[in-house]
PDB file of N, CA and C in Angstrom:
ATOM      1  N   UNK A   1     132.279  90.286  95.666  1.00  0.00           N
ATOM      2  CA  UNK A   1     132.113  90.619  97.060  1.00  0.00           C
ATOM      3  C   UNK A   1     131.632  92.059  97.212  1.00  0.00           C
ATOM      4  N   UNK A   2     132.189  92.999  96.394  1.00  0.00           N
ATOM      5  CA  UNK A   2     131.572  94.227  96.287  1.00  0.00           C
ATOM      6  C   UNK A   2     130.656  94.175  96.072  1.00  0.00           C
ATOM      7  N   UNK A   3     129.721  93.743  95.284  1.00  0.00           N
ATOM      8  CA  UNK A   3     128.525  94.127  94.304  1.00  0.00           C
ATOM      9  C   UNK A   3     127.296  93.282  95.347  1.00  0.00           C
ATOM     10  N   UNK A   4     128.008  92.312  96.439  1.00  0.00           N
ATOM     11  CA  UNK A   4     127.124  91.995  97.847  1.00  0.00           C
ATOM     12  C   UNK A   4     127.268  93.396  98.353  1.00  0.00           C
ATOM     13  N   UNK A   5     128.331  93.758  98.845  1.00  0.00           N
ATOM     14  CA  UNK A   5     127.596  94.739  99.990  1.00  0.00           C
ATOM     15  C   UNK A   5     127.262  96.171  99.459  1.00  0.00           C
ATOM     16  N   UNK A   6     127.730  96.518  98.292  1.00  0.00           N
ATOM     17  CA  UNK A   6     126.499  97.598  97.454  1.00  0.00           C
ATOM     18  C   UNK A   6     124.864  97.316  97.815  1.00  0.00           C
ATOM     19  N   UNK A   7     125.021  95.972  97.523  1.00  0.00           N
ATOM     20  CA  UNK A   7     123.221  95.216  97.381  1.00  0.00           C
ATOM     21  C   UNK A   7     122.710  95.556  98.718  1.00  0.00           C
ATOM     22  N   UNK A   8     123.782  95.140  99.810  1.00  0.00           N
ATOM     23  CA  UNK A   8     123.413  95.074 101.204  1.00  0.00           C
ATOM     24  C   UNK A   8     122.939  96.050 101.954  1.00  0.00           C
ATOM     25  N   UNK A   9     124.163  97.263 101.675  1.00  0.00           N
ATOM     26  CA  UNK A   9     124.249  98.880 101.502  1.00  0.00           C
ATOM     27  C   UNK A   9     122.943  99.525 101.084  1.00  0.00           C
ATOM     28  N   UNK A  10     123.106  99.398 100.005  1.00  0.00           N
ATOM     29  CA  UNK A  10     121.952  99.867  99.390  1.00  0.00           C
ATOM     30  C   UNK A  10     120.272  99.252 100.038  1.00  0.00           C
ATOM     31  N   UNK A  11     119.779  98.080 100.343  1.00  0.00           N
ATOM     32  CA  UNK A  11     118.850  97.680 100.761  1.00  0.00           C
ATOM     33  C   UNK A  11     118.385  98.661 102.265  1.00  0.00           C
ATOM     34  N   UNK A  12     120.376  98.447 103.321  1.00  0.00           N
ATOM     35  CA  UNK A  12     119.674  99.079 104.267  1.00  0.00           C
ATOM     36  C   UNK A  12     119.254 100.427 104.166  1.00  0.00           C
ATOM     37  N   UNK A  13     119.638 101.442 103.394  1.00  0.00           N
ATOM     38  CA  UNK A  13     119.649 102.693 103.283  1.00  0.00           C
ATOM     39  C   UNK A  13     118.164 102.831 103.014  1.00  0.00           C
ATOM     40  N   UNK A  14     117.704 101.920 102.262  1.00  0.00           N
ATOM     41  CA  UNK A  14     116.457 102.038 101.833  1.00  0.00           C
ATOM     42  C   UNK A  14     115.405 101.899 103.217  1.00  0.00           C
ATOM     43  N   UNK A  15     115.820 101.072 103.702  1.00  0.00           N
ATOM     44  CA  UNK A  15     114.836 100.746 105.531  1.00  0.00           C
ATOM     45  C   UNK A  15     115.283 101.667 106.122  1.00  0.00           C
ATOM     46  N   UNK A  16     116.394 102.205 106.482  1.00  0.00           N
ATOM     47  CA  UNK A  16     116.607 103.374 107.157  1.00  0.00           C
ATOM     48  C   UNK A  16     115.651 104.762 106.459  1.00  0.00           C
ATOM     49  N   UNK A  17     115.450 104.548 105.852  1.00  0.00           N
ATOM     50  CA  UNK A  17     114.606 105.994 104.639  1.00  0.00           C
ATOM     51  C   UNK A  17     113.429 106.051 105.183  1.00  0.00           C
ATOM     52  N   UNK A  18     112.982 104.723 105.013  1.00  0.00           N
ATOM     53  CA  UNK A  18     111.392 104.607 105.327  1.00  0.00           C
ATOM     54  C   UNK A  18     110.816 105.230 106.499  1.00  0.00           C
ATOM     55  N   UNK A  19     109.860 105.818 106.129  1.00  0.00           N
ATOM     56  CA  UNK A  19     109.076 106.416 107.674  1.00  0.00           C
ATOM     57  C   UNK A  19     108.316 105.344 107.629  1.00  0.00           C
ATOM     58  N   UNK A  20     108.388 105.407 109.725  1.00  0.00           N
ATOM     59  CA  UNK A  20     107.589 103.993 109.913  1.00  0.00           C
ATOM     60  C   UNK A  20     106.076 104.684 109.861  1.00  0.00           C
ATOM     61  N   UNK A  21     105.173 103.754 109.752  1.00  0.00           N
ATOM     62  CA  UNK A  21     103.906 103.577 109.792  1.00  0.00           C
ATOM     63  C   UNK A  21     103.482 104.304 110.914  1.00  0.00           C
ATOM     64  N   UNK A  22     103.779 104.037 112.161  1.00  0.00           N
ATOM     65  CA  UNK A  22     103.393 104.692 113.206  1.00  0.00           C
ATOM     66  C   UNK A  22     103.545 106.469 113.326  1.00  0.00           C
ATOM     67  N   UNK A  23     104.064 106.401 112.561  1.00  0.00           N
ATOM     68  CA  UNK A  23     104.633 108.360 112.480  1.00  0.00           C
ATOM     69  C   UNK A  23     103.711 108.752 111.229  1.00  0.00           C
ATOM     70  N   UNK A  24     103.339 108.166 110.742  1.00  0.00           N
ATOM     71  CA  UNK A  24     102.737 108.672 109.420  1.00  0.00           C
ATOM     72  C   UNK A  24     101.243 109.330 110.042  1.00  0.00           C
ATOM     73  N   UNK A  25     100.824 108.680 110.865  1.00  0.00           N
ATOM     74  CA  UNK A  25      99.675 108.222 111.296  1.00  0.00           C
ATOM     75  C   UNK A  25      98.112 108.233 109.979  1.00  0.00           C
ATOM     76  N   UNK A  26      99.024 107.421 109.082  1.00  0.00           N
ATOM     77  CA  UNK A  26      97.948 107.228 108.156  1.00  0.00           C
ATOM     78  C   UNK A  26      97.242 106.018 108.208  1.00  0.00           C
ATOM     79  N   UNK A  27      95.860 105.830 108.374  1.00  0.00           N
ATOM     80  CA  UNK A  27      94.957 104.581 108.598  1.00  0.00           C
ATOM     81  C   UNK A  27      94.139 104.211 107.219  1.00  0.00           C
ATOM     82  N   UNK A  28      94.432 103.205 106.535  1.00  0.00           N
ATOM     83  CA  UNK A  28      93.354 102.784 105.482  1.00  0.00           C
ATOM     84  C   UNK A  28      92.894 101.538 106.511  1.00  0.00           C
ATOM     85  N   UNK A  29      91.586 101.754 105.768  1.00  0.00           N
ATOM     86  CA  UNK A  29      90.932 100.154 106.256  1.00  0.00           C
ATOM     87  C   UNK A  29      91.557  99.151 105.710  1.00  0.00           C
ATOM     88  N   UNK A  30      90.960  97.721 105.945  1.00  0.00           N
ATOM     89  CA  UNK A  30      91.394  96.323 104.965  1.00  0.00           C
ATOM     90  C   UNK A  30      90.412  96.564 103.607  1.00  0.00           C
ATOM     91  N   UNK A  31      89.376  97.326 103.554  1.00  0.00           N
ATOM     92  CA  UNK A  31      88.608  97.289 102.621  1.00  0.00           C
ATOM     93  C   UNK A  31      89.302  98.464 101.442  1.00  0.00           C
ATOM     94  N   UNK A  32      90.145  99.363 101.925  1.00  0.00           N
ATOM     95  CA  UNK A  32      90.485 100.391 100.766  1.00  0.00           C
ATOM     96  C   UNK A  32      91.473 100.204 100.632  1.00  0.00           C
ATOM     97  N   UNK A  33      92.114  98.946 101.547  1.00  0.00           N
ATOM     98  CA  UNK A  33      93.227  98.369 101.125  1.00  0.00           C
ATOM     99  C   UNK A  33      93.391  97.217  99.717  1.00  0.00           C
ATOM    100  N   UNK A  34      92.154  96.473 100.059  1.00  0.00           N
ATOM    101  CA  UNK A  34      91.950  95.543  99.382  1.00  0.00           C
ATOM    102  C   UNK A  34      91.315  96.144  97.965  1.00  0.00           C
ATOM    103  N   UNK A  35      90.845  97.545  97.912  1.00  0.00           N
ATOM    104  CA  UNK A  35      90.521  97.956  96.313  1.00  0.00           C
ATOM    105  C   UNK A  35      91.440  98.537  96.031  1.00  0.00           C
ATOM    106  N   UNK A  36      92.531  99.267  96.641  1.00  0.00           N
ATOM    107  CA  UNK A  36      94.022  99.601  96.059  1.00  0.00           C
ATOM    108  C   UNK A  36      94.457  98.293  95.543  1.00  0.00           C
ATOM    109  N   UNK A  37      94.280  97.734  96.032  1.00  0.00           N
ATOM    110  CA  UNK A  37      95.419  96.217  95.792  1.00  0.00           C
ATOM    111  C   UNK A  37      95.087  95.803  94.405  1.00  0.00           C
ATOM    112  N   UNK A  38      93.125  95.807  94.067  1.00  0.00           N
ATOM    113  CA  UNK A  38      92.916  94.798  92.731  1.00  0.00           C
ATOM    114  C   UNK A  38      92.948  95.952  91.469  1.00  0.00           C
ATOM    115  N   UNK A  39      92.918  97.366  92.212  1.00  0.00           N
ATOM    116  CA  UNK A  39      93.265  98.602  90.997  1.00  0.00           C
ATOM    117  C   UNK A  39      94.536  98.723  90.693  1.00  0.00           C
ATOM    118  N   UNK A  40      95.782  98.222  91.812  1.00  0.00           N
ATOM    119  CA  UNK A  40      97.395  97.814  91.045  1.00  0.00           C
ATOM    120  C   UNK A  40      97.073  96.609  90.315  1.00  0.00           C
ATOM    121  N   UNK A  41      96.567  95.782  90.184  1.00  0.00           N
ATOM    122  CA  UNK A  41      96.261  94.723  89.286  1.00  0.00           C
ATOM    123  C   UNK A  41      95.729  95.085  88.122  1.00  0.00           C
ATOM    124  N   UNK A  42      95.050  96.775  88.022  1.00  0.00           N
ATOM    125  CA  UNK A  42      94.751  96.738  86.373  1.00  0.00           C
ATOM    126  C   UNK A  42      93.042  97.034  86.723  1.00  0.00           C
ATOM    127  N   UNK A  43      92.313  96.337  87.614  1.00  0.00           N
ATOM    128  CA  UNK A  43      91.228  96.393  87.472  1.00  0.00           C
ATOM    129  C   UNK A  43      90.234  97.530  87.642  1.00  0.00           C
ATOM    130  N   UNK A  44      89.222  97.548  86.783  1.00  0.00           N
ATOM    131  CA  UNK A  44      88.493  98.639  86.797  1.00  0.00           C
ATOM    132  C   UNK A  44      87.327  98.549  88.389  1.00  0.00           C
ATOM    133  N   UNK A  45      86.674  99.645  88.563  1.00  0.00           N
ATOM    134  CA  UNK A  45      85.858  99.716  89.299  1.00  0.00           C
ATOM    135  C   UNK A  45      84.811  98.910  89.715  1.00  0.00           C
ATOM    136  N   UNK A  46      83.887  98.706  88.052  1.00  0.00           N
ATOM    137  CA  UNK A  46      83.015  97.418  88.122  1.00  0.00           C
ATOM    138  C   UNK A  46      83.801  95.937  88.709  1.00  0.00           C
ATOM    139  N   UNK A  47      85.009  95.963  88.454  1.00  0.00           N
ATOM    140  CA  UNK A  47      85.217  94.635  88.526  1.00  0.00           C
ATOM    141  C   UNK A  47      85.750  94.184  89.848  1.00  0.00           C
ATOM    142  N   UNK A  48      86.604  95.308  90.723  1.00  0.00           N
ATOM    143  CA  UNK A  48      86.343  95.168  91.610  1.00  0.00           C
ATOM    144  C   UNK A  48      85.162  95.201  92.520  1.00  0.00           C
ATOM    145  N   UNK A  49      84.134  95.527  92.037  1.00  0.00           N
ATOM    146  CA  UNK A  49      82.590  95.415  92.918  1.00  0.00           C
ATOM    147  C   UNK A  49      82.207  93.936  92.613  1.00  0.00           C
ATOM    148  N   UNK A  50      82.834  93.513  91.649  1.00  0.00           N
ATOM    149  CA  UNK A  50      82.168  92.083  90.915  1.00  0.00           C
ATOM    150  C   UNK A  50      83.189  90.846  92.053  1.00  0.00           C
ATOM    151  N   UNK A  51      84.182  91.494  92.196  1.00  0.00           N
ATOM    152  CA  UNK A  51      85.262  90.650  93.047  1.00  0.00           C
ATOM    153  C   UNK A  51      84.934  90.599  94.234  1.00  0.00           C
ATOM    154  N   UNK A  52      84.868  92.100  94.983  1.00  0.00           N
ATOM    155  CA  UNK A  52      84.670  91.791  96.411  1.00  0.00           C
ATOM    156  C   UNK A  52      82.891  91.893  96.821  1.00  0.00           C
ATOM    157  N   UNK A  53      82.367  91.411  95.976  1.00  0.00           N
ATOM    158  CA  UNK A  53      80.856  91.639  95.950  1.00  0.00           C
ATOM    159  C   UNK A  53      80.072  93.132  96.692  1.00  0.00           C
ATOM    160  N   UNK A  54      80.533  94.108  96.190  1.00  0.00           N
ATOM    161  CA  UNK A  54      80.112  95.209  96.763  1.00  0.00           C
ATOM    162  C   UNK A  54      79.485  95.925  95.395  1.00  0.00           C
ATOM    163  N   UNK A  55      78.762  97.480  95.523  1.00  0.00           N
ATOM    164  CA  UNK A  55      78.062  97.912  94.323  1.00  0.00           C
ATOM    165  C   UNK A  55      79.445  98.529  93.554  1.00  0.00           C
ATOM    166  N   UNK A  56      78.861  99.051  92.488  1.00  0.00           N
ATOM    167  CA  UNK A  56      80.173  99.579  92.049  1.00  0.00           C
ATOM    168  C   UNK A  56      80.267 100.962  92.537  1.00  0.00           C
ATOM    169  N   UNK A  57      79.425 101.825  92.934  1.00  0.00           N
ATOM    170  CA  UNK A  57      79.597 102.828  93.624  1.00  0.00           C
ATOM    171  C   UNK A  57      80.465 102.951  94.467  1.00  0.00           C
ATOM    172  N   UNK A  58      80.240 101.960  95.761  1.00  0.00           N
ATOM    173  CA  UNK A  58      81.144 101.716  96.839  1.00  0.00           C
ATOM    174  C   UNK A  58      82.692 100.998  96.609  1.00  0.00           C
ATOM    175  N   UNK A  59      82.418 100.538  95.467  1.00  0.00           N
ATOM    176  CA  UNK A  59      84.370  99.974  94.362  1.00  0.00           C
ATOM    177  C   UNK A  59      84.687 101.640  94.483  1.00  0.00           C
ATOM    178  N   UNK A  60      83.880 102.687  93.508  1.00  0.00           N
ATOM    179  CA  UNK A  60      84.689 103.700  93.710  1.00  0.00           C
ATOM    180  C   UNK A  60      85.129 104.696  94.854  1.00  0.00           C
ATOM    181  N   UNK A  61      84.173 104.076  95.406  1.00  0.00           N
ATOM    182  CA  UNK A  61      84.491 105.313  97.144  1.00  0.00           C
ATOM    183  C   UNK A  61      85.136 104.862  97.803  1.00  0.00           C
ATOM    184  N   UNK A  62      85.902 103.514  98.261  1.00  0.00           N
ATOM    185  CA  UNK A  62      87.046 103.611  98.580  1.00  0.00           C
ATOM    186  C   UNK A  62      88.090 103.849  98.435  1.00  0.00           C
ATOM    187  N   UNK A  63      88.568 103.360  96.756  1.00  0.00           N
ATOM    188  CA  UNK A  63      89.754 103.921  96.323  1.00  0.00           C
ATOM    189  C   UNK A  63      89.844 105.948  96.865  1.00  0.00           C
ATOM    190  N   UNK A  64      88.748 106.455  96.482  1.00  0.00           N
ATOM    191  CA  UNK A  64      88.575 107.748  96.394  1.00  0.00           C
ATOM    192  C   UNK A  64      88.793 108.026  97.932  1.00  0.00           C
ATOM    193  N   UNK A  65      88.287 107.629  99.018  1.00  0.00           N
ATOM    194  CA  UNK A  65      88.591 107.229 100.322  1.00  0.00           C
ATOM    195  C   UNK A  65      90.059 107.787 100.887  1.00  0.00           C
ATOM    196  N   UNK A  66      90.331 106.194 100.305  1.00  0.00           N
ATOM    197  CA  UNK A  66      92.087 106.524 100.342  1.00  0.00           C
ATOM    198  C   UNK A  66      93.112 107.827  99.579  1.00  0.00           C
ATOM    199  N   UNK A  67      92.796 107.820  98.405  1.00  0.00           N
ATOM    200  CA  UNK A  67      93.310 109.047  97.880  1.00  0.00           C
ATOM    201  C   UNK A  67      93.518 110.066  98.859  1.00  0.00           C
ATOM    202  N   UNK A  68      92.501 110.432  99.131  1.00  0.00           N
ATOM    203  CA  UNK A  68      91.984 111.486 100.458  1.00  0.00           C
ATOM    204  C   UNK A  68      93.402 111.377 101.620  1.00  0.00           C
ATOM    205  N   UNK A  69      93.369 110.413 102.285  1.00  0.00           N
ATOM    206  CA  UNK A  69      93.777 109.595 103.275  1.00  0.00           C
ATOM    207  C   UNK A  69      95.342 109.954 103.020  1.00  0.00           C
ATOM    208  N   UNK A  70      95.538 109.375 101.588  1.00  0.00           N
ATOM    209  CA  UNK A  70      97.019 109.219 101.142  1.00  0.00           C
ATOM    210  C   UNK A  70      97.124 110.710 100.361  1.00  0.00           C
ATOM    211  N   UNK A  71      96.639 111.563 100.332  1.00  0.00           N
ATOM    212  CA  UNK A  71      96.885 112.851  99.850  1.00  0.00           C
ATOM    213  C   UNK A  71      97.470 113.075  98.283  1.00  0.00           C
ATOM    214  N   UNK A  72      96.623 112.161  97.307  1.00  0.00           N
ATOM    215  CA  UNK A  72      96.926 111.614  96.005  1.00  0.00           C
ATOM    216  C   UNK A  72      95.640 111.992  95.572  1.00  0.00           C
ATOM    217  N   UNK A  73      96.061 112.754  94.296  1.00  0.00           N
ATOM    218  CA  UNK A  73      95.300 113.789  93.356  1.00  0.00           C
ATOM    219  C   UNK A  73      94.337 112.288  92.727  1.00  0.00           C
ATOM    220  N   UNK A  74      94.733 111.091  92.667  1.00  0.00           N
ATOM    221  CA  UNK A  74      93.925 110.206  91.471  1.00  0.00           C
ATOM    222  C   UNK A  74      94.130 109.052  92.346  1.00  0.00           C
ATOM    223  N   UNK A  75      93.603 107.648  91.681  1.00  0.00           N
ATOM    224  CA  UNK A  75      93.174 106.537  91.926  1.00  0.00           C
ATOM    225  C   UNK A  75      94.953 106.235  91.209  1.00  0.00           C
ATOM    226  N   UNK A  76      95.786 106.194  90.440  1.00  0.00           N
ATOM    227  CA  UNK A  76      96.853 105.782  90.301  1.00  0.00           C
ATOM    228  C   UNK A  76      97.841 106.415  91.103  1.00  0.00           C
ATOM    229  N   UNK A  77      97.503 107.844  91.301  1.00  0.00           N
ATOM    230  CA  UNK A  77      98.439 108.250  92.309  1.00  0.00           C
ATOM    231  C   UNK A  77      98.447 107.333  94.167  1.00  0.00           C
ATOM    232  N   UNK A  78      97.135 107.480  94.010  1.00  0.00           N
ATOM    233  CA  UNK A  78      96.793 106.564  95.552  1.00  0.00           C
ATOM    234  C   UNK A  78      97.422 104.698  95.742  1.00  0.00           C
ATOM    235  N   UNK A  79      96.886 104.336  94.613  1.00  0.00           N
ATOM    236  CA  UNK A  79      98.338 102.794  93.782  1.00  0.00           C
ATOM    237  C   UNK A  79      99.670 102.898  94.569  1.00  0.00           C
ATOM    238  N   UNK A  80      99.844 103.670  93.797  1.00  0.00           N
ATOM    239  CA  UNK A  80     101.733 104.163  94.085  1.00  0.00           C
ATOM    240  C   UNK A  80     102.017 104.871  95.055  1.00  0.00           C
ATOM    241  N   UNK A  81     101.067 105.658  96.036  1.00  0.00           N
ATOM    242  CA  UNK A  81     101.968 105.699  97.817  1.00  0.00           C
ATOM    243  C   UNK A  81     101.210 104.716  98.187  1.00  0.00           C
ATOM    244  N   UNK A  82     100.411 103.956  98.098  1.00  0.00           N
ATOM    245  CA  UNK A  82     100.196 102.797  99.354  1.00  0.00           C
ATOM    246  C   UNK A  82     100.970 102.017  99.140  1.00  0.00           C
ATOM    247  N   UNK A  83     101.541 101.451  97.856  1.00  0.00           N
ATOM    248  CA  UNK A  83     102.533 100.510  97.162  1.00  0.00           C
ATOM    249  C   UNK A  83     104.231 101.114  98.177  1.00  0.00           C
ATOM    250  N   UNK A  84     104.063 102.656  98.022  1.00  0.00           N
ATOM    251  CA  UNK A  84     105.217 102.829  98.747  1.00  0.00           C
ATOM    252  C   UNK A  84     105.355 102.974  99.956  1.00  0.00           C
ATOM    253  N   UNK A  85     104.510 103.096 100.540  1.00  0.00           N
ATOM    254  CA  UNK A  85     104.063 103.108 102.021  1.00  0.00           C
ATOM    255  C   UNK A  85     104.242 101.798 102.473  1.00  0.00           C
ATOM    256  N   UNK A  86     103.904 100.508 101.960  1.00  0.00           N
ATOM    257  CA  UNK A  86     103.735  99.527 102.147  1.00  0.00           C
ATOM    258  C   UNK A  86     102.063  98.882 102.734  1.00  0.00           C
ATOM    259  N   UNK A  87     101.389  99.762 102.469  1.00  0.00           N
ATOM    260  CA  UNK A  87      99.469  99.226 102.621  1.00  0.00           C
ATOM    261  C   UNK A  87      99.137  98.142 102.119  1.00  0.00           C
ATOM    262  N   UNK A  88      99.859  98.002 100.780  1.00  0.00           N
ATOM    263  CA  UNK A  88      99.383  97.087  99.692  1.00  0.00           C
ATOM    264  C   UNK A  88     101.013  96.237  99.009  1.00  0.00           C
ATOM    265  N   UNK A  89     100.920  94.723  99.323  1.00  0.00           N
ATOM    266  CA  UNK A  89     102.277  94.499  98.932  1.00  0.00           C
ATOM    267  C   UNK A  89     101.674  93.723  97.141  1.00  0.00           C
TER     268      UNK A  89
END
């Protein structure tokens, strides 16, 4: 019964933490959303251009986009706050 409301405890603390979206006022598109999403999957640049049929130039200028956006030095740093932000589930 303890080790429920630790779980429970613990979950809400975590939603209470979160800054909402609306206060952040950070905007990615669906498109630099959607190349964060297939670069947490591992994928390189080309291959996301090969996926969402775009050049590969434009694979890299969104991620790079967002970085910007999300105030992340790299393309893995930008991964991991949209992942924590919740942009990209």
């Amino acid at each position: 019964m303890l080790r429920l409301v630790g779980i429970y405890v613990h979950n809400r603390m975590q939603d209470l933490c979160k800054p909402e979206r609306a206060e952040r006022k950070i905007k990615l598109t669906p498109r630099e959303c959607d190349c964060l999403k297939w670069a947490s999957d591992g994928k390189s640049s080309w291959d996301i251009s090969q996926i969402l049929v775009i050049s590969h130039y434009t694979a890299d200028w969104y991620p790079a986009s967002a970085s910007k956006k999300l105030q992340a030095v790299n393309r893995r740093q930008a991964v991991a706050e949209a992942l924590r932000q919740g942009f990209i589930v």
